[in-house]
Protein backbone atom coordinates (compact mmCIF):
# COMPACT_ATOMS: atom_id res chain seq x y z
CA UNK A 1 71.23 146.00 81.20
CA UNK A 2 68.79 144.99 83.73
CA UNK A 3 65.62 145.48 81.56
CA UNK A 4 67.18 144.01 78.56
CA UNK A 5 67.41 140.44 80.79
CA UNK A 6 64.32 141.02 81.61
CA UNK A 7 62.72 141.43 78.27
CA UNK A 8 65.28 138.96 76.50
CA UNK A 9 63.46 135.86 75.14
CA UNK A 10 65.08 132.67 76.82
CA UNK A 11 65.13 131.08 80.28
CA UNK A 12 64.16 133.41 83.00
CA UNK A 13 66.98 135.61 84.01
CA UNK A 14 68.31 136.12 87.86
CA UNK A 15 69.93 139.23 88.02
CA UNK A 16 72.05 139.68 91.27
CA UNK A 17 73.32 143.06 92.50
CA UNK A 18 75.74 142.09 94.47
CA UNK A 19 77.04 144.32 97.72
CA UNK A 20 80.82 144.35 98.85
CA UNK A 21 81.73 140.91 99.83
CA UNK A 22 84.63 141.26 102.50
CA UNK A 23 87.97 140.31 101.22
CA UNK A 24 87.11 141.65 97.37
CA UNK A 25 86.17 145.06 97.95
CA UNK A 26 88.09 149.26 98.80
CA UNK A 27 89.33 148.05 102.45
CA UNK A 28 90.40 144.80 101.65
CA UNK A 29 93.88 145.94 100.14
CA UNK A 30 94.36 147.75 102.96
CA UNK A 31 93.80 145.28 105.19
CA UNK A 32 96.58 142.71 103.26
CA UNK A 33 98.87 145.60 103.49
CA UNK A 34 99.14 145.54 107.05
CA UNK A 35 99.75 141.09 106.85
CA UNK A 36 102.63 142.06 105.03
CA UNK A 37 103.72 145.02 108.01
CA UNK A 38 102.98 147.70 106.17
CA UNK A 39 99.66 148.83 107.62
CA UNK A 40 98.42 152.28 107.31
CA UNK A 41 95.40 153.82 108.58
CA UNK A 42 92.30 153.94 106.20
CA UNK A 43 90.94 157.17 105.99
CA UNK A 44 86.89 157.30 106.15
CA UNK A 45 84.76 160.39 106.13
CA UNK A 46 83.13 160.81 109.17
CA UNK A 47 79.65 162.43 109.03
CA UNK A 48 77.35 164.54 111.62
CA UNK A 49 76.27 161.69 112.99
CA UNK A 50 79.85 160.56 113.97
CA UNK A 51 79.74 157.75 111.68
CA UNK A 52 81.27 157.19 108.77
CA UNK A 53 80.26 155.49 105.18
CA UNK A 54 77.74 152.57 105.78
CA UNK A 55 77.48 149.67 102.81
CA UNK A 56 75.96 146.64 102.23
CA UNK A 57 78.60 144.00 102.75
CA UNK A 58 78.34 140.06 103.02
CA UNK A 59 80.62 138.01 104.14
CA UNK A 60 82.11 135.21 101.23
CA UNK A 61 80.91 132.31 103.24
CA UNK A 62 76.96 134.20 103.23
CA UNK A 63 77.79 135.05 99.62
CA UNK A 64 78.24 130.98 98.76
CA UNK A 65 75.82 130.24 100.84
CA UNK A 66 72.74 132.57 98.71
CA UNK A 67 74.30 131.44 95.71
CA UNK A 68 73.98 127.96 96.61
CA UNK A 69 70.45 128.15 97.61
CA UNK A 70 69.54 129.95 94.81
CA UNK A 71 71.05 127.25 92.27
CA UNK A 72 68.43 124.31 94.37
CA UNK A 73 65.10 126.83 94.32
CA UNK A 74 62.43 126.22 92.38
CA UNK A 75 62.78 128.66 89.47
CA UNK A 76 59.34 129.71 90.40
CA UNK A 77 60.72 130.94 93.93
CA UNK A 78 63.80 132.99 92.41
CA UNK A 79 62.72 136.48 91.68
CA UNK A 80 64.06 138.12 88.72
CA UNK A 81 66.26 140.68 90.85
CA UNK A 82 67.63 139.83 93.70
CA UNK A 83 70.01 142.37 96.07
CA UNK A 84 72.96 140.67 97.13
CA UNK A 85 74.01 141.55 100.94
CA UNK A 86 73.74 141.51 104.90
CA UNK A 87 70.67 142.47 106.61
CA UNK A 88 71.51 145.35 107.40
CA UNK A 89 73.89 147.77 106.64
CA UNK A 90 77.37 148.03 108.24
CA UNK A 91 79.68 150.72 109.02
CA UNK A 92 83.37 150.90 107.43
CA UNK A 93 84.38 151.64 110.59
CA UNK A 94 83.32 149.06 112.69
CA UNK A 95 85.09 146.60 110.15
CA UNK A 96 88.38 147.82 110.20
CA UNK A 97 88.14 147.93 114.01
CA UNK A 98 87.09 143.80 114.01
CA UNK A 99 90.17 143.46 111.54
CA UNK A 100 92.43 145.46 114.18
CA UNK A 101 93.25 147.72 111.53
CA UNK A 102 94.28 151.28 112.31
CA UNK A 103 91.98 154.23 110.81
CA UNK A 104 91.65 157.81 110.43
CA UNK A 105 88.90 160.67 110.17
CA UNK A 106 88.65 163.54 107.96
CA UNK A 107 85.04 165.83 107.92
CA UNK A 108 83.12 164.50 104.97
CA UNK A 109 82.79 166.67 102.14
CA UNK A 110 78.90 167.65 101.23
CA UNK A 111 79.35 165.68 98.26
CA UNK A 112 79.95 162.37 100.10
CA UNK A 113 77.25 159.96 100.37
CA UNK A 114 76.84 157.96 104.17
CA UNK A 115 74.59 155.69 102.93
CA UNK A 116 74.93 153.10 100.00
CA UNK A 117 72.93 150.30 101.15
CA UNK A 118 70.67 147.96 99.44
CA UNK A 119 67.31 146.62 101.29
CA UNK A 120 67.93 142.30 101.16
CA UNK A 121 65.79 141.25 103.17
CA UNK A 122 64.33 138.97 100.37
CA UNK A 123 68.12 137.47 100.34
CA UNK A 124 67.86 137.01 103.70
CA UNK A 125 64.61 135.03 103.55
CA UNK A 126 65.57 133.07 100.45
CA UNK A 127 69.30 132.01 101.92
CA UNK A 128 68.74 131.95 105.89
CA UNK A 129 70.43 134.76 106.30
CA UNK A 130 70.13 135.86 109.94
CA UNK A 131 71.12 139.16 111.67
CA UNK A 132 74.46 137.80 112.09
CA UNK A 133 75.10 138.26 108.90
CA UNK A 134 75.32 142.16 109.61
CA UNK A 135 78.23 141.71 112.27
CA UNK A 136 81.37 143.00 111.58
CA UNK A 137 82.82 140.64 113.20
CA UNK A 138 81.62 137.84 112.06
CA UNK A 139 82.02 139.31 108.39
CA UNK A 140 85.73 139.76 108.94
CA UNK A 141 85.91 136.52 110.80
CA UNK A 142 84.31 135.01 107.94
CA UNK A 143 86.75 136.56 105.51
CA UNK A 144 89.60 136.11 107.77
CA UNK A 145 89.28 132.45 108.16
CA UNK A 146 89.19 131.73 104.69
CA UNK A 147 92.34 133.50 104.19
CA UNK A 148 93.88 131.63 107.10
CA UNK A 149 93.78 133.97 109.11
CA UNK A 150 92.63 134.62 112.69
């Protein structure tokens, strides 16, 4: 799909590949289950390294923020692709600790991937994105608040 934007005739395209934006992605229904009192712990796989699965996540309020910029920038400044997340990756883990919710380990399997991360430091550059952006929590804060939550 990519290179047939980028060989259709037209206006340039801006493709955005977009991370998980907290709130709209796997943990998120997990985290609303426990609101309602029915929490129950997320399992993760938890790798040699005694981490588990690492993503690139942005918080909604980041999210507007890029897309914002992006709509004011001269179309000269937008590049054609453009990956959508924090600075740097963040770990599942450390998110559903900042959102208090309870988790679980299990040894991941050889087929599980750690890492899915995306490098956005051009995002970061383009929307002011600093290494805040990469907190946990401040991602779930982020999220949190415009729930109305705390």
């Amino acid at each position: 799909m990519e290179q047939a934007l980028e060989n259709a005739a037209g206006p340039k395209p801006v493709i955005l590949r977009i991370g998980s934006v907290a709130g709209a992605e796997s943990l998120a229904g997990s985290i609303r289950q426990g609101w309602q009192g029915a929490a129950s712990a997320v399992t993760l796989d938890q790798f040699a390294d005694g981490k588990g699965p690492a993503r690139s996540y942005i918080a909604p309020s980041d999210l507007a923020r890029v897309l914002i910029r992006l709509s004011v920038c001269p179309v000269a400044d937008v590049p054609t692709i453009i990956n959508v997340g924090a600075l740097y990756p963040v770990h599942m883990e450390n998110l559903l600790q900042a959102a208090g919710h309870p988790m679980a380990w299990r040894a991941a399997p050889e087929t599980a991937r750690q890492y899915a991360v995306m490098e956005c430091s051009r995002v970061a550059d383009l929307a002011g994105l600093t290494e805040q952006s990469a907190d946990p929590a401040y991602i779930i804060g982020d999220w949190f608040g415009l729930e109305g939550r705390k």
